[in-house]
Protein backbone atom coordinates (compact mmCIF):
# COMPACT_ATOMS: atom_id res chain seq x y z
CA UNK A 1 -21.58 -38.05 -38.55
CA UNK A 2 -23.83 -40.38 -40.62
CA UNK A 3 -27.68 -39.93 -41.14
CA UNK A 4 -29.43 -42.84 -42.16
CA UNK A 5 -32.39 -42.91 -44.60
CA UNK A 6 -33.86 -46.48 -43.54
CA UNK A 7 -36.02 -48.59 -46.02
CA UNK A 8 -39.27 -48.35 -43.97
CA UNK A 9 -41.95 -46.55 -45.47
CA UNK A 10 -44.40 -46.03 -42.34
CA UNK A 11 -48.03 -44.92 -41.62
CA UNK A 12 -49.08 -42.65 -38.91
CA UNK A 13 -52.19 -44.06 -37.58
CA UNK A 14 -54.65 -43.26 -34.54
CA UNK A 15 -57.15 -46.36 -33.04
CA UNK A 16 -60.09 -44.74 -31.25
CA UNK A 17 -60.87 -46.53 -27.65
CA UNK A 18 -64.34 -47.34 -28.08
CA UNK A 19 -62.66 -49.64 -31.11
CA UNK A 20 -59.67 -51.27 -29.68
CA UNK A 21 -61.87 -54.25 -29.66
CA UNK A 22 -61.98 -54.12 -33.84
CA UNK A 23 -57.90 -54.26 -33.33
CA UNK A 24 -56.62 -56.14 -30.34
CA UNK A 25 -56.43 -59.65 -32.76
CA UNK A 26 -53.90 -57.63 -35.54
CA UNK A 27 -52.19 -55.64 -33.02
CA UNK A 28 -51.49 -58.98 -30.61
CA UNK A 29 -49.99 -60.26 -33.95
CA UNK A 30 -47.96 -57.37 -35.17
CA UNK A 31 -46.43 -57.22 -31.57
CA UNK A 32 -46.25 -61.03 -30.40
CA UNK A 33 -46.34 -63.12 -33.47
CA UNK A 34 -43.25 -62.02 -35.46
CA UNK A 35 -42.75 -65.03 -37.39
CA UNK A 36 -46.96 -64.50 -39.08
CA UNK A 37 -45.93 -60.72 -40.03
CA UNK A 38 -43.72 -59.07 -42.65
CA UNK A 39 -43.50 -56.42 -40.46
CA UNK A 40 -40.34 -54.96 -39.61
CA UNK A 41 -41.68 -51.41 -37.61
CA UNK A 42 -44.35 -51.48 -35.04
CA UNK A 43 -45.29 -49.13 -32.30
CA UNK A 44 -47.83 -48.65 -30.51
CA UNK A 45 -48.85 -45.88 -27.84
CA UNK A 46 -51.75 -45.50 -25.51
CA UNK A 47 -52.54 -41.77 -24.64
CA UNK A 48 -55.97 -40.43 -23.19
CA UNK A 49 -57.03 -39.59 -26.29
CA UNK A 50 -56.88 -42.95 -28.34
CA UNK A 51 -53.84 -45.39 -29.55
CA UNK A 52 -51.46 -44.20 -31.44
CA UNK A 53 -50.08 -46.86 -34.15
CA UNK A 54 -46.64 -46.43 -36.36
CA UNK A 55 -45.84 -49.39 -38.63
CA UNK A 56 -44.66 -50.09 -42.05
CA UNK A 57 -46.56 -50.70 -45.21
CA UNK A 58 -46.20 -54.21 -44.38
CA UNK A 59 -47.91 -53.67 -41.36
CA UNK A 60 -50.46 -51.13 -42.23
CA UNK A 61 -52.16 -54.05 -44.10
CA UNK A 62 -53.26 -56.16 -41.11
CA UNK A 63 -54.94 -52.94 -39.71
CA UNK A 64 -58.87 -53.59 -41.25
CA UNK A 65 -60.15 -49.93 -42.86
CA UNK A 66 -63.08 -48.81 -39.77
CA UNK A 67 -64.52 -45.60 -38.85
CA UNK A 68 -62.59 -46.34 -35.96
CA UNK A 69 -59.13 -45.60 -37.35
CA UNK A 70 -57.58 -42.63 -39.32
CA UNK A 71 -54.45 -42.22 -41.30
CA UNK A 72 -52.27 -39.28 -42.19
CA UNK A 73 -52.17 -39.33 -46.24
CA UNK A 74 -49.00 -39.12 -46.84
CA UNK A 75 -45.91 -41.66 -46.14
CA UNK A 76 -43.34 -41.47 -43.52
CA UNK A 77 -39.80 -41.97 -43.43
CA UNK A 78 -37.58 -43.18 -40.83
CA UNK A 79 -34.20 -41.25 -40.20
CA UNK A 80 -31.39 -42.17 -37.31
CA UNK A 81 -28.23 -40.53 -36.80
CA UNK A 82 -24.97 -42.44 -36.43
CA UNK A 83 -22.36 -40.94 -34.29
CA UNK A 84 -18.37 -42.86 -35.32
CA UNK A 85 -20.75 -46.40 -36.19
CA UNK A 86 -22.71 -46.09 -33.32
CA UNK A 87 -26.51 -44.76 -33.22
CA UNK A 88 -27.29 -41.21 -31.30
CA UNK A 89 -29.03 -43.02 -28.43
CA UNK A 90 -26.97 -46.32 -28.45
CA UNK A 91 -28.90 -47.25 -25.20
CA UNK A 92 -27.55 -44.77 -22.97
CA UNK A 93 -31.28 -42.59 -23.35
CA UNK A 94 -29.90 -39.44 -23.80
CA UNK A 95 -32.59 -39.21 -26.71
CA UNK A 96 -33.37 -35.81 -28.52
CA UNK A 97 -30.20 -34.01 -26.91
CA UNK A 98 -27.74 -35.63 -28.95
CA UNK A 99 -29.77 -34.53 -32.73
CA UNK A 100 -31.21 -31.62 -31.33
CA UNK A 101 -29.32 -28.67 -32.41
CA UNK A 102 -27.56 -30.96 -35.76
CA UNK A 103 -30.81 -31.85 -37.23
CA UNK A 104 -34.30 -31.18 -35.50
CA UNK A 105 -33.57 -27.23 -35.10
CA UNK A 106 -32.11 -27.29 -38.92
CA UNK A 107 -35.49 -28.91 -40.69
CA UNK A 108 -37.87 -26.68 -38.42
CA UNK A 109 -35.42 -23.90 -40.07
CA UNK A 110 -36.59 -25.25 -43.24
CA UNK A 111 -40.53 -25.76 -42.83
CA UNK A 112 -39.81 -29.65 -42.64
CA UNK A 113 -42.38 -31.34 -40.45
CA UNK A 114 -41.19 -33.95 -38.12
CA UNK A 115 -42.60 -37.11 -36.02
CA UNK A 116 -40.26 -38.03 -33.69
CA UNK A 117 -40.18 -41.50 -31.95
CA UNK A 118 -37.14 -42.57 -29.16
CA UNK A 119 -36.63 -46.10 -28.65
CA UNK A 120 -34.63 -47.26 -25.78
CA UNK A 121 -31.89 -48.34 -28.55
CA UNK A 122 -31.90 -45.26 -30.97
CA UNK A 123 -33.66 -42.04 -32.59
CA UNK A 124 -36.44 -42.01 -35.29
CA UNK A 125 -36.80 -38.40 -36.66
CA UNK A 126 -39.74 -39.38 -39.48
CA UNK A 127 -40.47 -37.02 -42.09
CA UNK A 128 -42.88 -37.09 -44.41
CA UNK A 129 -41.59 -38.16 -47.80
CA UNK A 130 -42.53 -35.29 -50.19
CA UNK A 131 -39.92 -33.30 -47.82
CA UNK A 132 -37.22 -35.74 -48.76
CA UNK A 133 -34.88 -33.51 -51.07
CA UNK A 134 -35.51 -30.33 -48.66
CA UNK A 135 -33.86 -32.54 -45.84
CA UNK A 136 -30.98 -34.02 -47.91
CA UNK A 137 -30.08 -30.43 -49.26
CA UNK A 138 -30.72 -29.30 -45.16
CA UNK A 139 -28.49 -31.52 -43.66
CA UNK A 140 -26.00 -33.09 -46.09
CA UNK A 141 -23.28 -30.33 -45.28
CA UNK A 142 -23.14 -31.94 -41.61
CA UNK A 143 -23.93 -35.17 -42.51
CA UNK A 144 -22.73 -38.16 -44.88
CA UNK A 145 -26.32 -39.38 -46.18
CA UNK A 146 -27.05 -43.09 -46.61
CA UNK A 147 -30.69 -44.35 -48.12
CA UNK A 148 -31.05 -48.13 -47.51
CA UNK A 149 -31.59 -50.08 -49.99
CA UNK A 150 -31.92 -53.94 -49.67
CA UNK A 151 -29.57 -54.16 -46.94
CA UNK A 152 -27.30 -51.92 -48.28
CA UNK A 153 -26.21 -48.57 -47.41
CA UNK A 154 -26.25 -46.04 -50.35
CA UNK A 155 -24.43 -42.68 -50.65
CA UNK A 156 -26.89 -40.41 -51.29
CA UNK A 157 -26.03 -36.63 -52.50
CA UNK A 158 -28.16 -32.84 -52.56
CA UNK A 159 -29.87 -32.00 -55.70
CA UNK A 160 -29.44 -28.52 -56.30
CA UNK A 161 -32.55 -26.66 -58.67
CA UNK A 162 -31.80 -25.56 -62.12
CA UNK A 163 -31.06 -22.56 -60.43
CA UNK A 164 -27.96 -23.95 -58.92
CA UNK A 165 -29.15 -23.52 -55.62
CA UNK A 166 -31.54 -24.96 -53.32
CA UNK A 167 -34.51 -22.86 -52.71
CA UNK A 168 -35.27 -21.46 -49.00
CA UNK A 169 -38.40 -22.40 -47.39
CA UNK A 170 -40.14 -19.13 -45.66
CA UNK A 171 -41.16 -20.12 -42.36
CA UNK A 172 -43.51 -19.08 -39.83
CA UNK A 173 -42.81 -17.87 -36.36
CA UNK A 174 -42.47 -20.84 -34.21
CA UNK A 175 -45.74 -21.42 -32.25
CA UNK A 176 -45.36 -22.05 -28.90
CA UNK A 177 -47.60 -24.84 -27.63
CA UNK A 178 -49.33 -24.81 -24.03
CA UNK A 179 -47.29 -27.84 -22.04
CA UNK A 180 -48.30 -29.76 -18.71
CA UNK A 181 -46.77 -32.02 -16.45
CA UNK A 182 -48.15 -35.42 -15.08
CA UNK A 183 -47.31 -36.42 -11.58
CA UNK A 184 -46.75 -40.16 -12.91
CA UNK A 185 -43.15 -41.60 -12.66
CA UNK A 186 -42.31 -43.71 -15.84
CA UNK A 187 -39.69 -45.94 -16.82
CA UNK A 188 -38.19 -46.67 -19.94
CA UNK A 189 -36.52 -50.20 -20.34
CA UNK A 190 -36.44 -52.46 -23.09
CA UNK A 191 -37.12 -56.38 -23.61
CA UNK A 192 -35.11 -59.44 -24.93
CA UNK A 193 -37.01 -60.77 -28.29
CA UNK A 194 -36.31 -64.13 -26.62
CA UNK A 195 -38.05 -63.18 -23.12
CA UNK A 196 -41.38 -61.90 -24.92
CA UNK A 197 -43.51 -65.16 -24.36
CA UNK A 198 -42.92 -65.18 -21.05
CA UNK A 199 -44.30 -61.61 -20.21
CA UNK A 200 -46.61 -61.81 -23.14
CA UNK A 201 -49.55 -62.45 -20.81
CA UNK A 202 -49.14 -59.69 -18.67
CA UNK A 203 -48.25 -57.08 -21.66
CA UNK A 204 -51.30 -57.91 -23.37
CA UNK A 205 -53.17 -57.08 -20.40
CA UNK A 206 -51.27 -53.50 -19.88
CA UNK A 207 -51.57 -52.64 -23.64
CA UNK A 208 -55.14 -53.88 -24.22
CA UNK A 209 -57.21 -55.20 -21.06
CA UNK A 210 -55.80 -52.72 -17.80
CA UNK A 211 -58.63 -52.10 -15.99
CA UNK A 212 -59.83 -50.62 -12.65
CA UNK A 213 -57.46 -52.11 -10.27
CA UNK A 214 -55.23 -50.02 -8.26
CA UNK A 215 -53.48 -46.96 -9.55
CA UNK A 216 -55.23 -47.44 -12.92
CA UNK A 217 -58.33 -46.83 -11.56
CA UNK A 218 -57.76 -43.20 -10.49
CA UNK A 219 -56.11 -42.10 -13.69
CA UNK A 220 -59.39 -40.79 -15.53
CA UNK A 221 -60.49 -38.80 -11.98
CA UNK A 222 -56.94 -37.40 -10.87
CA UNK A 223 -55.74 -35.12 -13.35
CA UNK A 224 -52.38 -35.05 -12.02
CA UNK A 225 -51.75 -38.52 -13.29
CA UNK A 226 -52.13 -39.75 -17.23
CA UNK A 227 -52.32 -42.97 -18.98
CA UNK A 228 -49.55 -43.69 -21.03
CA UNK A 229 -47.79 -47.12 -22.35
CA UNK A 230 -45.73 -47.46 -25.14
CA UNK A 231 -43.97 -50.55 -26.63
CA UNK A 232 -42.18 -50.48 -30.29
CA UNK A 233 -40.73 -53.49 -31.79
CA UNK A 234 -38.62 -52.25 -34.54
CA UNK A 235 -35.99 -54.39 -36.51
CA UNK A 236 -36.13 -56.98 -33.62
CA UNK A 237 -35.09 -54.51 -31.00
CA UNK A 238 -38.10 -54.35 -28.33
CA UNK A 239 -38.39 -51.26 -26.12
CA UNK A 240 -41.39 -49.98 -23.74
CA UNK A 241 -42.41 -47.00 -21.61
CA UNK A 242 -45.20 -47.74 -18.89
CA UNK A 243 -46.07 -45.70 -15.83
CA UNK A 244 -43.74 -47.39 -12.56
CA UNK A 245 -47.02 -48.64 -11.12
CA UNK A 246 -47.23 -50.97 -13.88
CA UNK A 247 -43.57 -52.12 -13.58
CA UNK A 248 -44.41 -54.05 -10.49
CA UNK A 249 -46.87 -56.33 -12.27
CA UNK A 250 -44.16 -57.80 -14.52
CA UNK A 251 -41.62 -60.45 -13.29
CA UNK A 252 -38.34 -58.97 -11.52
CA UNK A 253 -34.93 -58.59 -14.04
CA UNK A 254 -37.06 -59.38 -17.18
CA UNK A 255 -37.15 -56.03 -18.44
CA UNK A 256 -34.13 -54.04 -18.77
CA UNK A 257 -33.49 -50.75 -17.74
CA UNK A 258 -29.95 -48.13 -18.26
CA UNK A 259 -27.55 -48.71 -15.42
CA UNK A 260 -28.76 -46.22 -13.23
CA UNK A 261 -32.43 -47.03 -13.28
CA UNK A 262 -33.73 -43.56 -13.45
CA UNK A 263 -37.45 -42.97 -13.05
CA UNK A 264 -38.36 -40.35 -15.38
CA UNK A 265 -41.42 -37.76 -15.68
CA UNK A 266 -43.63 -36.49 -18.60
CA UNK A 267 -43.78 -32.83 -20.55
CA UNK A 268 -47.11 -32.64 -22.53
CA UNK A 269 -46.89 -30.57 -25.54
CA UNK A 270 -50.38 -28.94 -27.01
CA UNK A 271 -53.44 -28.18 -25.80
CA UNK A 272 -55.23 -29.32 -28.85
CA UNK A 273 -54.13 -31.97 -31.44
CA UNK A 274 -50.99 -30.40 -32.80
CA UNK A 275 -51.56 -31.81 -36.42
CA UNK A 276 -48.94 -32.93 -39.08
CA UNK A 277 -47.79 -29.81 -40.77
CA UNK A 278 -46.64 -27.11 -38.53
CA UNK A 279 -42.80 -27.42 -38.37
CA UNK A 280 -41.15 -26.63 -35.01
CA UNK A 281 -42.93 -28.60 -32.42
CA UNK A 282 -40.16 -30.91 -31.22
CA UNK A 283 -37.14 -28.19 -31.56
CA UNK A 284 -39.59 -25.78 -29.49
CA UNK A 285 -38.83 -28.55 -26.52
CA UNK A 286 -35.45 -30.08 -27.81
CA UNK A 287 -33.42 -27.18 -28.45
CA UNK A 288 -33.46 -25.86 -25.02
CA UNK A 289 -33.13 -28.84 -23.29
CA UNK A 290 -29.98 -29.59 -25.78
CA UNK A 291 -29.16 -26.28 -24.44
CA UNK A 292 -29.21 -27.19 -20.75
CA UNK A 293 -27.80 -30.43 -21.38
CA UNK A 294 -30.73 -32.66 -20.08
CA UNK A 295 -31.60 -36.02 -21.27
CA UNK A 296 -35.00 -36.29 -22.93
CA UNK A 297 -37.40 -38.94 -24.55
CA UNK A 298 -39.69 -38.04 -26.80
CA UNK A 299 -42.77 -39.77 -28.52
CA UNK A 300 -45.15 -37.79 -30.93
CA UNK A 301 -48.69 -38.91 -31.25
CA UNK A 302 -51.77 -38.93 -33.29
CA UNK A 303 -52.78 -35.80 -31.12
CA UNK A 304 -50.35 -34.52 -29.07
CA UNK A 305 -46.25 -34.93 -28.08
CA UNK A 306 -44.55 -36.05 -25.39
CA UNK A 307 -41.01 -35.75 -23.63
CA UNK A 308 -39.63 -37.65 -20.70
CA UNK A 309 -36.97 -36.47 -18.76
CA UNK A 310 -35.00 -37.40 -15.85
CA UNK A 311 -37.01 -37.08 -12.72
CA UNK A 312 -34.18 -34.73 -10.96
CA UNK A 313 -35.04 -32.34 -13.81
CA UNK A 314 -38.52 -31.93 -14.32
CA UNK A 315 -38.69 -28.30 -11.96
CA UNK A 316 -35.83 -27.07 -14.11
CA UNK A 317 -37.30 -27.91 -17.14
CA UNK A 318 -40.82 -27.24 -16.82
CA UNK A 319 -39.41 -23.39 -15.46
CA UNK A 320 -37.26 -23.49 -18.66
CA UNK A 321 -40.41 -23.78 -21.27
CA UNK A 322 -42.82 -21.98 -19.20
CA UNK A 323 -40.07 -18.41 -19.66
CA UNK A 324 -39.61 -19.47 -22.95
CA UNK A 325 -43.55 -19.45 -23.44
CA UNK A 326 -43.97 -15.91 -21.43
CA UNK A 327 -41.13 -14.74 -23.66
CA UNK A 328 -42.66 -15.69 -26.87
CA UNK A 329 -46.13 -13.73 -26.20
């Protein structure tokens, strides 16, 4: 197996609602107008808390400094797995199952911090960058390490202290964070680069303008139902998550979904904002869900973390967590 380091250096950012308004012109162009940006890795997600923004350095700089946004000081980077040349999701959306136990449950080992972000094409595990030679010295026994540089893929190899060995990292017992489940049914499809303008109208009103009509309307009263949309353009590959409602607004075979069209459903981790250094978040859902071999989707936040999984699973799963939960007290 191949892990590979990729050249973006990313911001973690969060948009407050009341100031969308101060953003919708530079986030229309970091998602629409690829040919005005250097941009290479966008993402946006809408939560009920606020907008949650991942995007390169590149990127970062059409975003004007408000009291409407903050930013995690520190940079992020970007990691995907390669499985024999091909990536660990490779479109088939088995998502966190596939790196679960070979590299999410090994950095929580280690006190490394991740972000995680599943794209309909692949994995991002993002780590923060001053955890860079823990992870290498973490995983380089399973993996062949590549940093990319240029284009290029570069070996890259463990650095081992004066000691001669690489020290341990003492870690806390894993937390175990409240979780809740939505009744919404999602889907998770992606989008030709070549069929954007034509949906472009209709996007821009899901991501920025969806107001009180129809199942929208009820999301803030029913608590049983959440607001969440997310759409990542990254390297020219396109992929979005939207509630099923909203799938019927958009034009019929535009946007692609896996073979079997699966509906999926959401597991909310945190009943507070989870923050960016406690180690162990995503492994507390991924690991036992690698365990029971389900599919899963997963998109940190500013605030708070989320995992989709196939609708057929949701009982078994939320069952699963909840005796791991009662367990851990």
């Amino acid at each position: 197996m191949e892990l590979h380091i990729l050249e973006h250096r990313l911001k973690v950012t969060s948009i407050a609602k009341p100031g969308l308004h101060y953003y919708t012109h530079s986030l229309i162009k970091l998602a629409f107008l690829r040919d005005r940006s250097r941009c290479k890795f966008f993402s946006l997600t809408e939560t009920p808390d606020d907008y949650t923004v991942v995007l390169d350095e590149e990127g970062y700089k059409e975003l004007p400094p408000s009291e409407y946004l903050q930013v995690v000081d520190t940079i992020w980077l970007a990691l995907n797995v390669v499985f024999h040349g091909i990536s660990a999701n490779s479109s088939q959306i088995v998502g966190v199952t596939k790196i679960a136990k070979s590299v999410i449950a090994p950095l929580a080992e280690h006190g490394v911090s991740v972000f995680l972000l599943s794209t309909y094409q692949t994995d991002f595990i993002m780590i923060q960058e001053k955890d860079f030679p823990v992870v290498i010295c973490t995983l380089s026994e399973e993996f062949t390490v590549y940093r990319e540089e240029s284009g290029e893929s570069v070996p890259v190899y463990s650095r081992v202290n004066s000691n001669g060995f690489f020290e341990d990292v003492l870690v806390k017992s894993e937390t175990m964070h409240p979780i809740s489940s939505p009744q919404n049914q999602f889907c998770v499809m992606s989008l030709d680069p070549c069929s954007l303008s034509s949906v472009a109208t209709v996007l821009i009103d899901v991501m920025f303008y969806s107001g009180s009509e129809g199942r929208e309307g009820v999301l803030d009263q029913n608590s049983d139902l959440i607001k969440f949309f997310s759409f990542s353009l990254i390297d020219g590959y396109i992929s979005i998550v939207m509630d099923a409602e909203l799938q019927k607004k958009f034009p019929v075979d535009v946007l692609l979904t896996s073979s079997t069209g699966e509906l999926w459903r959401m597991v909310r981790i945190g009943g507070q904002p989870l923050g960016f250094e406690e180690c162990g978040i995503v492994a507390q859902i991924s690991r036992p869900l690698a365990d029971a071999d389900i599919s899963a989707y997963y998109i940190s936040t500013f605030k708070f973390d989320h995992a989709l999984v196939p609708e057929e699973d949701i009982d078994l799963v939320v069952n699963t967590l909840m005796n791991r939960q009662e367990m851990g007290r």
